[in-house]
C-alpha atoms as a PDB file:
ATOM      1  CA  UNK A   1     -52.743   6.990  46.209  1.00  0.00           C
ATOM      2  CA  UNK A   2     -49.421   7.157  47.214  1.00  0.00           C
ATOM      3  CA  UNK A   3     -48.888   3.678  46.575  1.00  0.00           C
ATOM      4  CA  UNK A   4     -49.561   4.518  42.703  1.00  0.00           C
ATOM      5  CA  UNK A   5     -47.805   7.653  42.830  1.00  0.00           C
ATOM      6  CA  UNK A   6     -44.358   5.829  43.849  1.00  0.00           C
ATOM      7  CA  UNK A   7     -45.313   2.959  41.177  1.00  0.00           C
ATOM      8  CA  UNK A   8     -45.552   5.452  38.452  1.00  0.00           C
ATOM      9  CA  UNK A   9     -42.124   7.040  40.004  1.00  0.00           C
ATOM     10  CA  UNK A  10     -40.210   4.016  39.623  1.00  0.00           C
ATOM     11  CA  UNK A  11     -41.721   3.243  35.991  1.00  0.00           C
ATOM     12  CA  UNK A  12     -40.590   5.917  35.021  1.00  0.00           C
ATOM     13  CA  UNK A  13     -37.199   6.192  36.630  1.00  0.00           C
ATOM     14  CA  UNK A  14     -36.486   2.848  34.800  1.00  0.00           C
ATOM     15  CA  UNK A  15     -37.917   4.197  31.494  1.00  0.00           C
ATOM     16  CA  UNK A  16     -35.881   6.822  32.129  1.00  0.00           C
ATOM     17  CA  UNK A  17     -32.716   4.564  32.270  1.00  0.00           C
ATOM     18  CA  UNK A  18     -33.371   2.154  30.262  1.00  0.00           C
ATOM     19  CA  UNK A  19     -34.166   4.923  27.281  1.00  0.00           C
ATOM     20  CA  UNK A  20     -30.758   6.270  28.444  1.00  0.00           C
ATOM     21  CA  UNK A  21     -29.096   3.293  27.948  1.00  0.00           C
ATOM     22  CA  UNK A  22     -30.211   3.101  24.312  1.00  0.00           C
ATOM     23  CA  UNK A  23     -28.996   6.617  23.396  1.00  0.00           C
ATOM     24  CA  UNK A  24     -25.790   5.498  24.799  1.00  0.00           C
ATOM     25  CA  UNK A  25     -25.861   2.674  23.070  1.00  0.00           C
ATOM     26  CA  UNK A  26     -26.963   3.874  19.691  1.00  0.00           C
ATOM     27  CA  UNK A  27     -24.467   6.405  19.847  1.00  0.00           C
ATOM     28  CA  UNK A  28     -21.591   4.188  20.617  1.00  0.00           C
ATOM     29  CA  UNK A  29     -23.651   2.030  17.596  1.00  0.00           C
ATOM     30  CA  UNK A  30     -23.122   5.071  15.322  1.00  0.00           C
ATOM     31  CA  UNK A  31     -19.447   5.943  16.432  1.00  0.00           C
ATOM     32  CA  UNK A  32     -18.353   2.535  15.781  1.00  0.00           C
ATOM     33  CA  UNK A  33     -19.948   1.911  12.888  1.00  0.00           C
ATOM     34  CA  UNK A  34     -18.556   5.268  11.322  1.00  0.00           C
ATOM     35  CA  UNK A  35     -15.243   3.935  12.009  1.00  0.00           C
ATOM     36  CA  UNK A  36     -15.874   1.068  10.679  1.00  0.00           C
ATOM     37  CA  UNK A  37     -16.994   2.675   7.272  1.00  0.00           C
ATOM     38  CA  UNK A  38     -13.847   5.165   7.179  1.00  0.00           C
ATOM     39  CA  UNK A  39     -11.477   1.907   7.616  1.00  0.00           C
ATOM     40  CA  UNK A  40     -13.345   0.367   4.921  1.00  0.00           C
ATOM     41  CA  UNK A  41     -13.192   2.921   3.015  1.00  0.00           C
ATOM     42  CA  UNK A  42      -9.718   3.900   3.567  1.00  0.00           C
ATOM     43  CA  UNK A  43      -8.887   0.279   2.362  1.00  0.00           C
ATOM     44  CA  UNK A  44     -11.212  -0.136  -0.438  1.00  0.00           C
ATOM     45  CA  UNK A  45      -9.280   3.076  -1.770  1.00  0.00           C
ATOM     46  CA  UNK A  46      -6.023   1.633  -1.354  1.00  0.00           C
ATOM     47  CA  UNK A  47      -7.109  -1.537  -3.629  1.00  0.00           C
ATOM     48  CA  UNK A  48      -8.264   0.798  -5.866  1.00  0.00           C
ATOM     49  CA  UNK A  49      -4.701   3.022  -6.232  1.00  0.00           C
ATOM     50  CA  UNK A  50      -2.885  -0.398  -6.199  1.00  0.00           C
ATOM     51  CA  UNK A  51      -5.246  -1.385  -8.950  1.00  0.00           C
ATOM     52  CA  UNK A  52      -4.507   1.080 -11.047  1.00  0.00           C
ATOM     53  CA  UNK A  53      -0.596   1.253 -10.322  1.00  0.00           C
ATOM     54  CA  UNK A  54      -0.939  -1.987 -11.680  1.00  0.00           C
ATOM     55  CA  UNK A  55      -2.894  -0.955 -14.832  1.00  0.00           C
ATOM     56  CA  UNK A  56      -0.319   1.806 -15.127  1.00  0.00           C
ATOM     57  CA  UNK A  57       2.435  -0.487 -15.569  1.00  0.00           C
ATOM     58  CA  UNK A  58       0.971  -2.574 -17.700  1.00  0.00           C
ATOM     59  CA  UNK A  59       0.344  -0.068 -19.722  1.00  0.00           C
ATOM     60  CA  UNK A  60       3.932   0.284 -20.869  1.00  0.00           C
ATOM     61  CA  UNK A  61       3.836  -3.028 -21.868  1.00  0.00           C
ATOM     62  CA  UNK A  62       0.653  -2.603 -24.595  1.00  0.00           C
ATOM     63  CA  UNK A  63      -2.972  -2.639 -24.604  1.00  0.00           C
ATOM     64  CA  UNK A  64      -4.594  -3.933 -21.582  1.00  0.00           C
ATOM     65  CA  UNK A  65      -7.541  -6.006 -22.323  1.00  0.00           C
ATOM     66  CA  UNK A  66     -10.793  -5.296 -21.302  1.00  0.00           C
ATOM     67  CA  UNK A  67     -11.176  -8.848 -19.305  1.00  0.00           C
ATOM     68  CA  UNK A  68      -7.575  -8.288 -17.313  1.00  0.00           C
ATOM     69  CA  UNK A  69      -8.753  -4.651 -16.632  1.00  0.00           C
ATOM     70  CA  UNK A  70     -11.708  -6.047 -15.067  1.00  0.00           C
ATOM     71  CA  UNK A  71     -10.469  -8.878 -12.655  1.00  0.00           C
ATOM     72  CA  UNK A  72      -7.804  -6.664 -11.653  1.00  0.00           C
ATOM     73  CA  UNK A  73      -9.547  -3.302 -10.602  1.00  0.00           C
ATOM     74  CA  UNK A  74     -12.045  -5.975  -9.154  1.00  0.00           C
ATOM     75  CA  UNK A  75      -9.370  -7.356  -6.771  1.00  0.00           C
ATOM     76  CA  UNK A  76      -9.933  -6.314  -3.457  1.00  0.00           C
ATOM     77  CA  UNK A  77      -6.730  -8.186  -1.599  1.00  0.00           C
ATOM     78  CA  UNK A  78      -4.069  -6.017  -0.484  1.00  0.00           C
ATOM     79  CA  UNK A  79      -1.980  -8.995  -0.729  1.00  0.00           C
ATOM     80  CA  UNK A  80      -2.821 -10.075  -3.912  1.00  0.00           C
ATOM     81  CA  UNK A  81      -2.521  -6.453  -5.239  1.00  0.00           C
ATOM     82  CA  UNK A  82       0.879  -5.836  -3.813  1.00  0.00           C
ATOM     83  CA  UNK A  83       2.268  -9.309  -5.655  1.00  0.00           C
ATOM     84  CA  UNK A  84       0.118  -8.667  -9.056  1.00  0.00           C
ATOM     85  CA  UNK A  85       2.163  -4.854  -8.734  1.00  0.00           C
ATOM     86  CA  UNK A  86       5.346  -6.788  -8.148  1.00  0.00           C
ATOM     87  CA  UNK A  87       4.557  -8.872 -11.207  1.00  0.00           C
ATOM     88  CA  UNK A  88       3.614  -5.659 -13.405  1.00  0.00           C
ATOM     89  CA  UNK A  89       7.215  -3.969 -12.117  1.00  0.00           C
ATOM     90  CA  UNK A  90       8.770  -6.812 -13.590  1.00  0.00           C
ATOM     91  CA  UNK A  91       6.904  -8.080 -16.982  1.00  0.00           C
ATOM     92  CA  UNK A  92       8.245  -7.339 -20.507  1.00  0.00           C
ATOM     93  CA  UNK A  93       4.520  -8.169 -21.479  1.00  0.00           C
ATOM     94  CA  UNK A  94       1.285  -8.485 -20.956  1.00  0.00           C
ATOM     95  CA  UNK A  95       1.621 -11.936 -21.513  1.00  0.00           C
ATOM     96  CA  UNK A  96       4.606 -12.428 -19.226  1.00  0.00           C
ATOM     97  CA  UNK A  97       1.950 -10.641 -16.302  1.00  0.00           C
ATOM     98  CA  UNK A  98      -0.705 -13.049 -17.445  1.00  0.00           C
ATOM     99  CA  UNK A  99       1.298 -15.996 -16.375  1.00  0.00           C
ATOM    100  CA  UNK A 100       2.738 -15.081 -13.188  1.00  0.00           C
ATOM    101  CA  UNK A 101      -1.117 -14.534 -11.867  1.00  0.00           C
ATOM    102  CA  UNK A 102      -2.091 -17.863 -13.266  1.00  0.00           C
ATOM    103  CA  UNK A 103       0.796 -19.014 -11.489  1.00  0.00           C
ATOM    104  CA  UNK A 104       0.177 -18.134  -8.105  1.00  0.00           C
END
């Protein structure tokens, strides 16, 4: 009897850990994949203000079309963004944008 007493014991001292382990682990799971999501976010919100900095100054120039509207608010680069603002900074015209991102 004891023999199954101290069997049952350690079964259930290792259930014990081992379901330990996995709220430790699904925690740390859920903490890093929380920062993971706010980073992503945080970036994907960036693109976006870049975006529409870019839109902005295009705006001076005329009528943004539809079509250039679309590829550039769905432009997720940071590095593309930051040249295609450069560009806008800089153009006289739609056009003159237009080029310079077919150029690159």
């Amino acid at each position: 009897m004891n023999s199954i007493l101290t069997e049952y014991n350690e079964e259930q001292v290792l259930a014990d850990i081992g379901q330990e382990r996995y709220e430790e682990g699904k925690a740390e799971g859920k903490a890093e994949g929380k920062a993971e999501g706010k980073a992503e976010g945080k970036a994907e919100g960036k693109a976006e203000g870049k975006a529409e900095d870019i839109l902005d100054l295009l705006g001076e120039c005329g009528e943004v079309p539809v079509a250039l509207k679309e590829i550039i608010l769905s432009e997720k680069d940071s590095e593309t963004l930051k040249r295609w603002l450069k560009f806008a900074a800089r153009a006289d015209s739609i056009e003159t944008f237009k080029n310079r991102m077919r150029e690159t």
